[in-house]
Protein backbone atom coordinates (compact mmCIF):
# COMPACT_ATOMS: atom_id res chain seq x y z
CA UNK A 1 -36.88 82.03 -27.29
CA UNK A 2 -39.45 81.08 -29.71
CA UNK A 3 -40.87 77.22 -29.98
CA UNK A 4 -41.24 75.39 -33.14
CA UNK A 5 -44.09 73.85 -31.41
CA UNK A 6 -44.96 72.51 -28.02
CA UNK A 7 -45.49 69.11 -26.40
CA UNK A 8 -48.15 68.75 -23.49
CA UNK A 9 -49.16 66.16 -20.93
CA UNK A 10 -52.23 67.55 -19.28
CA UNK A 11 -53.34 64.97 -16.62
CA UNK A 12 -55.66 65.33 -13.94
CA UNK A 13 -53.06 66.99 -11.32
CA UNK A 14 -50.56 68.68 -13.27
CA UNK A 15 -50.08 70.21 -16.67
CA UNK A 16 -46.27 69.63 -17.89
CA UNK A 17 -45.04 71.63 -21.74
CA UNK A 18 -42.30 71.31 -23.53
CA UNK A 19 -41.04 74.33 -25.92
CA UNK A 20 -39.77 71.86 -29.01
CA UNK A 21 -37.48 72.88 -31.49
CA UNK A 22 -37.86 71.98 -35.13
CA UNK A 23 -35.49 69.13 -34.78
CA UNK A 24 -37.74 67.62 -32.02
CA UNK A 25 -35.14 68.74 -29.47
CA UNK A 26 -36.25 69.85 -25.86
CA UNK A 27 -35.43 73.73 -25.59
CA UNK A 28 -37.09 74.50 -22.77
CA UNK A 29 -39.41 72.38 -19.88
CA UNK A 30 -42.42 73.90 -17.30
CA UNK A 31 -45.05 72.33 -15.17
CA UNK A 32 -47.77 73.70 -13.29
CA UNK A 33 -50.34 72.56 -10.97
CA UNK A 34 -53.28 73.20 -13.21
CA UNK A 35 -54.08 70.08 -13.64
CA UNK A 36 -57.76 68.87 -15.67
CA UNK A 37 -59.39 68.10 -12.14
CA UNK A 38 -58.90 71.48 -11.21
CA UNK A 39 -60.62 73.68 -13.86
CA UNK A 40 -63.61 74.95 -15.61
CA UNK A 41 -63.79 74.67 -19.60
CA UNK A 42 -63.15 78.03 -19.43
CA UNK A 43 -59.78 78.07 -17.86
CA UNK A 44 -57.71 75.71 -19.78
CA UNK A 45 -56.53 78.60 -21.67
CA UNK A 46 -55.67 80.51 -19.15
CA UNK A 47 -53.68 77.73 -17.78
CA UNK A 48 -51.87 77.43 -20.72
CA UNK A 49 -50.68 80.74 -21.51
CA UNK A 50 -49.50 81.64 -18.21
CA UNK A 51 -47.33 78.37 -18.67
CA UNK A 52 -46.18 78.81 -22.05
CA UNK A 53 -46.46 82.57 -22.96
CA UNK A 54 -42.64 83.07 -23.07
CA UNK A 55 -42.25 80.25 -25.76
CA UNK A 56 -44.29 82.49 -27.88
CA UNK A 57 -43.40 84.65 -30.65
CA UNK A 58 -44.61 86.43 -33.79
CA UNK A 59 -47.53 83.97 -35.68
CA UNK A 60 -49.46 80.82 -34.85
CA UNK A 61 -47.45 78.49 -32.62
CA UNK A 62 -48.84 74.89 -32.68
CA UNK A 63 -49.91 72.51 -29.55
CA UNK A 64 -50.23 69.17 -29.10
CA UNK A 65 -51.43 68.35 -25.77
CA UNK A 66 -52.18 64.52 -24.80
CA UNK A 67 -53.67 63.11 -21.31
CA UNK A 68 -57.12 64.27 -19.54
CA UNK A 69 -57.42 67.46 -21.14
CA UNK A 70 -59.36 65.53 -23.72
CA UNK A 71 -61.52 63.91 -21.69
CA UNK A 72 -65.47 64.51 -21.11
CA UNK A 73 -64.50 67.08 -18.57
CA UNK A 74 -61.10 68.79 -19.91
CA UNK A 75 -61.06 71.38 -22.38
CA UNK A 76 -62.68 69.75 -25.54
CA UNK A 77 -63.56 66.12 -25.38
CA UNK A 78 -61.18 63.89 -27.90
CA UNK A 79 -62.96 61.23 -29.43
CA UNK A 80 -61.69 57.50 -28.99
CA UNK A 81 -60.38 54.76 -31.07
CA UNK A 82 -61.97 51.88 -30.86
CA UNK A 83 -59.41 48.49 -29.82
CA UNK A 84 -57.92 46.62 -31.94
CA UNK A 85 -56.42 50.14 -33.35
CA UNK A 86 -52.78 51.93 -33.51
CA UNK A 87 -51.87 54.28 -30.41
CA UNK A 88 -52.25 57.54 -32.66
CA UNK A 89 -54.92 55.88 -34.95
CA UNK A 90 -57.48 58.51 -34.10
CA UNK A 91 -56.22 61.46 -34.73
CA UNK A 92 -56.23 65.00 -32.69
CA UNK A 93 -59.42 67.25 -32.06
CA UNK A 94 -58.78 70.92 -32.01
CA UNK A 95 -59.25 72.58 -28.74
CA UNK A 96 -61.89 75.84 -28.94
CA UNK A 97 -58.47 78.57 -28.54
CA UNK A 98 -59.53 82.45 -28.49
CA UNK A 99 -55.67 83.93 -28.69
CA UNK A 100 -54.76 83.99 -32.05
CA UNK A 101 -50.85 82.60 -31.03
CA UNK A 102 -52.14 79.28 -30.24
CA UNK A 103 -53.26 76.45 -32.26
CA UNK A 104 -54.22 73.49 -29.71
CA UNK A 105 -54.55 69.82 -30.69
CA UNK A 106 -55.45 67.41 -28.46
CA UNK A 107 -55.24 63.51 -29.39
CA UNK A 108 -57.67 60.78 -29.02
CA UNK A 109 -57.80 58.56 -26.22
CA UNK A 110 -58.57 54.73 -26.90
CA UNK A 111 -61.86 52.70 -25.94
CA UNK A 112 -62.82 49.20 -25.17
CA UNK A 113 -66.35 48.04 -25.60
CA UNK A 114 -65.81 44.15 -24.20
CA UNK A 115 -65.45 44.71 -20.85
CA UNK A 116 -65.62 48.58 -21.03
CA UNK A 117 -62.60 50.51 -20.32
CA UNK A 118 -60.85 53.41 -21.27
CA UNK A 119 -57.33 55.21 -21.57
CA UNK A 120 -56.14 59.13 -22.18
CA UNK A 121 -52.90 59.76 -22.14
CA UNK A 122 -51.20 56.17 -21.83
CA UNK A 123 -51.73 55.76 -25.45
CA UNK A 124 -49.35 58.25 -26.51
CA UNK A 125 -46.45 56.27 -23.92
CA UNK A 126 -47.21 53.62 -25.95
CA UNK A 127 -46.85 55.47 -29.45
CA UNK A 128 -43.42 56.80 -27.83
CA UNK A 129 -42.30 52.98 -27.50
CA UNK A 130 -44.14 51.42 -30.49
CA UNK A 131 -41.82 54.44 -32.56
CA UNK A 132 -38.53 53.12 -31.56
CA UNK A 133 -39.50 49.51 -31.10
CA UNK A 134 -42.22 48.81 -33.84
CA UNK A 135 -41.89 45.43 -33.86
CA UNK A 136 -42.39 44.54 -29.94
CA UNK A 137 -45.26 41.98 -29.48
CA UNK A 138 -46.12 41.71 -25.91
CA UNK A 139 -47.64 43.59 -22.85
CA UNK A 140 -47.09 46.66 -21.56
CA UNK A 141 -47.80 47.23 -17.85
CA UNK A 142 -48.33 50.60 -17.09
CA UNK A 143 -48.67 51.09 -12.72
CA UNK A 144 -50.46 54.03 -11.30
CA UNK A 145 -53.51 55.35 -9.81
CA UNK A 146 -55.48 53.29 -12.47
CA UNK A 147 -52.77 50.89 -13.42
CA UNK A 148 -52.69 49.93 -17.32
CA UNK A 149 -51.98 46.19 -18.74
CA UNK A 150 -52.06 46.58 -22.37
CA UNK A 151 -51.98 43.99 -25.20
CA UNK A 152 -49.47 44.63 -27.94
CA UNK A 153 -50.26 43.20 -31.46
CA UNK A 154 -48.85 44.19 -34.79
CA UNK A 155 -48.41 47.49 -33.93
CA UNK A 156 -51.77 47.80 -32.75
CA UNK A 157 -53.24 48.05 -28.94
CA UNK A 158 -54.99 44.69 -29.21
CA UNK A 159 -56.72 44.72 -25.48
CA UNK A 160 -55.95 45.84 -22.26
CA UNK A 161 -57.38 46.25 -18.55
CA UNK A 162 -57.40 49.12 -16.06
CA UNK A 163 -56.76 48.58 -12.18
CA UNK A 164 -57.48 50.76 -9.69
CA UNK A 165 -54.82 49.58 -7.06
CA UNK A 166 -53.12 52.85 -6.53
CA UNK A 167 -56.37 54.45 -5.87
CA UNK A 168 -57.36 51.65 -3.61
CA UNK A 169 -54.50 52.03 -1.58
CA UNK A 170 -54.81 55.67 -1.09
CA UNK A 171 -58.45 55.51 0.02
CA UNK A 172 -57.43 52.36 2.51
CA UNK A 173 -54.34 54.04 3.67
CA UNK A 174 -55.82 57.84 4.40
CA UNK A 175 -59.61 56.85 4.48
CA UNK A 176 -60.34 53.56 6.05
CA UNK A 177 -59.62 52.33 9.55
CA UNK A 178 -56.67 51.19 8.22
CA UNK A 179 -55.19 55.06 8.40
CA UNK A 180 -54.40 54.17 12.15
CA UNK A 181 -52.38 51.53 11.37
CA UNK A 182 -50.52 51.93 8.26
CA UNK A 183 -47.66 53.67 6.85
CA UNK A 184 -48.33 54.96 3.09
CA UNK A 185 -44.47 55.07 2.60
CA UNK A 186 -43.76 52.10 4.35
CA UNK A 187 -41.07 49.79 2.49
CA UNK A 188 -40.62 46.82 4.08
CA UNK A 189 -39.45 44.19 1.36
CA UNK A 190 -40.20 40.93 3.23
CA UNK A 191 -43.49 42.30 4.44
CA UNK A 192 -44.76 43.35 1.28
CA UNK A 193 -43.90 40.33 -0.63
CA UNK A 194 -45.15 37.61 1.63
CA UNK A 195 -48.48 39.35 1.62
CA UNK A 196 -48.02 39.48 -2.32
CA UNK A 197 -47.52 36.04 -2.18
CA UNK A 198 -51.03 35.38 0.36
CA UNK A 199 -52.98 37.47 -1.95
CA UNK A 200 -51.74 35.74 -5.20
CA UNK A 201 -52.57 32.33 -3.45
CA UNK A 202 -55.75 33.11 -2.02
CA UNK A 203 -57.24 36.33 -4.11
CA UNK A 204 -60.90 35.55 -2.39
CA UNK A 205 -59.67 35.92 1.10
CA UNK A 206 -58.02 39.81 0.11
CA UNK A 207 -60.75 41.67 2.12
CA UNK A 208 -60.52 39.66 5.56
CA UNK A 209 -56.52 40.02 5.25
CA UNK A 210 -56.79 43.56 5.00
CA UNK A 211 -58.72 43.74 7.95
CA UNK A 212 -55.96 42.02 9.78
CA UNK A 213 -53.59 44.41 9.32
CA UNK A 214 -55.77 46.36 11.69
CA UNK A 215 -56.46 43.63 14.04
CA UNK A 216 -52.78 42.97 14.55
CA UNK A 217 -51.86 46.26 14.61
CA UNK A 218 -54.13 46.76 18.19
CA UNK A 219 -52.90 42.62 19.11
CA UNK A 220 -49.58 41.62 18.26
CA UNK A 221 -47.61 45.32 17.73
CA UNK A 222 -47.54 45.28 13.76
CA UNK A 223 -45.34 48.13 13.01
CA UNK A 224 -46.83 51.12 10.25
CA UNK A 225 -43.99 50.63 7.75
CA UNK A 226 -44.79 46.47 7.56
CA UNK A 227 -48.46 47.37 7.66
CA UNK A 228 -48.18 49.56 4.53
CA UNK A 229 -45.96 47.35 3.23
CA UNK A 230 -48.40 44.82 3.59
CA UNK A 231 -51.55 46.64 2.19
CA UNK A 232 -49.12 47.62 -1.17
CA UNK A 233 -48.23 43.29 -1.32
CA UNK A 234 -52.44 42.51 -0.73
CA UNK A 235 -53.12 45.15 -3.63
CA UNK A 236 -50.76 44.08 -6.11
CA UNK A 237 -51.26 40.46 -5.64
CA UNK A 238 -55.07 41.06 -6.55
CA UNK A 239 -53.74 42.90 -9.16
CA UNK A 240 -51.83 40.33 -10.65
CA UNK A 241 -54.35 37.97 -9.77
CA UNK A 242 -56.85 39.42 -12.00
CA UNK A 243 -54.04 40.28 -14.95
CA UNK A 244 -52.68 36.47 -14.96
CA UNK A 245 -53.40 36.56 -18.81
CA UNK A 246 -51.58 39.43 -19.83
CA UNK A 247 -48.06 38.51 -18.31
CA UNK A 248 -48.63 34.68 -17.94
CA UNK A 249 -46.03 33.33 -21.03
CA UNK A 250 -45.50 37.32 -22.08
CA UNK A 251 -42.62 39.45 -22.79
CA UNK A 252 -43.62 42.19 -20.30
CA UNK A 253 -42.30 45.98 -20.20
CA UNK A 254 -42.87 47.99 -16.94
CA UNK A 255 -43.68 51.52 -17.89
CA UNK A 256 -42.89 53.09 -14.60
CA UNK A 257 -40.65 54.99 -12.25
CA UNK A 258 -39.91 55.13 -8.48
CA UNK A 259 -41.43 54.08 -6.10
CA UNK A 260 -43.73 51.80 -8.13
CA UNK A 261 -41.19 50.43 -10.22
CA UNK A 262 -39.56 48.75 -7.76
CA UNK A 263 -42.74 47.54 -6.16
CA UNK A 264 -43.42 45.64 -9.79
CA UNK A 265 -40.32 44.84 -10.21
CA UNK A 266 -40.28 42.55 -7.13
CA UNK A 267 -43.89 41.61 -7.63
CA UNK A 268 -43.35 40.49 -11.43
CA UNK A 269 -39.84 38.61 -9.96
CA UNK A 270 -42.03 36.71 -7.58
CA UNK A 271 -43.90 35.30 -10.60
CA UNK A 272 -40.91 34.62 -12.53
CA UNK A 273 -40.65 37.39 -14.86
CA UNK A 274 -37.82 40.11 -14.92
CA UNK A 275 -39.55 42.72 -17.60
CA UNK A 276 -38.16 44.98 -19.61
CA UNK A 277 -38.18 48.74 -18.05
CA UNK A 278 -39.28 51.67 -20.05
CA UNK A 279 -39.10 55.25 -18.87
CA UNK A 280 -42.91 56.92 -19.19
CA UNK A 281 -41.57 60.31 -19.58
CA UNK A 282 -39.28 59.41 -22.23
CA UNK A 283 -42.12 58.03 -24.07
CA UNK A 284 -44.81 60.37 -23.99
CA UNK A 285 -42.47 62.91 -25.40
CA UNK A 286 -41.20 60.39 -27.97
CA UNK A 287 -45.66 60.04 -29.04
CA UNK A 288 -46.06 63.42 -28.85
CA UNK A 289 -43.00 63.68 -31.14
CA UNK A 290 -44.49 61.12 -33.14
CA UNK A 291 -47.74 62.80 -33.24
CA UNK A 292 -46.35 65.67 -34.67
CA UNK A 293 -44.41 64.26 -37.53
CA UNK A 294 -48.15 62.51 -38.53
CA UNK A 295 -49.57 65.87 -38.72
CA UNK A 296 -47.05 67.56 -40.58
CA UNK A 297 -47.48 64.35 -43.35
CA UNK A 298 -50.83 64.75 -43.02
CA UNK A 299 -50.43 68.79 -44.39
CA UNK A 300 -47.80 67.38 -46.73
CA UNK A 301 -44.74 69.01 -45.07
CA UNK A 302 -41.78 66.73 -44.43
């Protein structure tokens, strides 16, 4: 089975391809653990082929790979856009490929000078939307290990702020004191959002609350499921502290799946907002899709 040309989100864990037919049907899926934080310049390639080698066939099959394998340490670095600018508005670099089967693309990221910030990847979720909803005006709210709010404008990414909650909480929950105390996969509802709620109130008090999780862990008998619970509703209140202009008065789409679409889901229902819910995977194969119809136009092939 031969691709037309393949799809690729190459983040910093895992690489994921898709072998896409000329209709921009899904014929085939793989994923690997060679993800961007794991290799040398020299063995994205590699990585690659051992992934998609049965996808090829006779001639030059075309990539276009999205996510960290453009960044400063992935296999070529992808220049940025610069904000206020379309989700695709930069283009693709080409990747430095040695077998003659492969022709790699790899598409910009997008850049923020005022405050400084940066995004690989997310952009091309948000071309997947933007293509079947090109009129949306609003935020985007994109949760993970740096969690995404994103300003949508005419088309255009108009702003948008990076948080590094889910990164926090991995580091508290495995790497602080708190790692005695806490359960990472705790889910306990009323726990999590009356500390939402504290954090929300009182944002400047976040570090001494965390510490009582501890404290009344050794005191009182707090349980590791309400204590993680807990640390998740401290986090995201800061979070949503700090992003009060983005979904204050917004329409608001949550980009996200399980577990931390329910998480946002409750915290953004706390505030008053039930947001619209988008599925990420859908829509980074819907930009990459898009990305590939710009590039054909751009050689004058429809």
């Amino acid at each position: 089975m031969k691709a037309d040309w393949i799809a690729v989100d190459w983040g910093t864990t895992n690489l994921r391809a898709w072998a896409m037919g000329a209709d921009g049907g899904i014929l085939a899926a793989a994923e690997s653990a060679d993800g961007m934080g794991k290799l040398e310049r020299d063995g994205f390639e590699p990585a690659l082929l051992r992934l998609v080698e049965p996808w090829l066939g006779v001639g030059v099959t075309d990539v276009i790979a999205c996510g960290m394998v453009g960044s400063r340490q992935g296999w070529v670095e992808a220049a940025y856009g610069r904000v206020p600018v379309a989700p695709l508005g930069d283009g693709m670099t080409a990747a430095p490929v040695r077998d003659a089967q492969l022709r790699v693309s790899v598409l910009s990221g997008v850049a923020q000078d005022k405050p400084a910030d940066v995004m690989r990847g997310e952009e091309t979720q948000i071309a997947g939307f933007l293509a079947e909803r090109p009129d949306f005006t609003g935020v985007i709210a994109m949760p993970g290990t740096h969690t995404k709010w994103v300003q949508i404008l005419e088309g255009e990414i108009f702003h948008f702020a990076t948080f590094m909650t889910g990164e926090m909480f991995a580091l508290l929950s495995k790497h602080s004191v708190l790692r005695h105390s806490v359960d990472a996969a705790g889910s306990d509802e009323d726990a999590f959002r009356m500390a939402f709620e504290d954090a929300m109130a009182r944002p400047e008090r976040v570090a001494g609350m965390l510490f009582s999780l501890r404290a009344e862990t050794l005191l009182q008998g707090l349980g590791p499921e309400a204590a993680g619970a807990r640390l998740s509703g401290l986090l995201l209140g800061l979070e949503l502290a700090a992003a009060r202009p983005y979904w204050l008065g917004q329409d608001v789409v949550l980009m996200a799946e399980a577990p931390l679409l329910g998480l946002y889901q409750v915290a953004l229902g706390t505030v008053g907002l039930v947001p619209e819910v988008s599925d990420p995977d859908g829509c980074v194969l819907a930009g990459l899709r898009a990305a590939r119809l710009a590039a054909l136009v751009g050689k004058g092939v429809t």
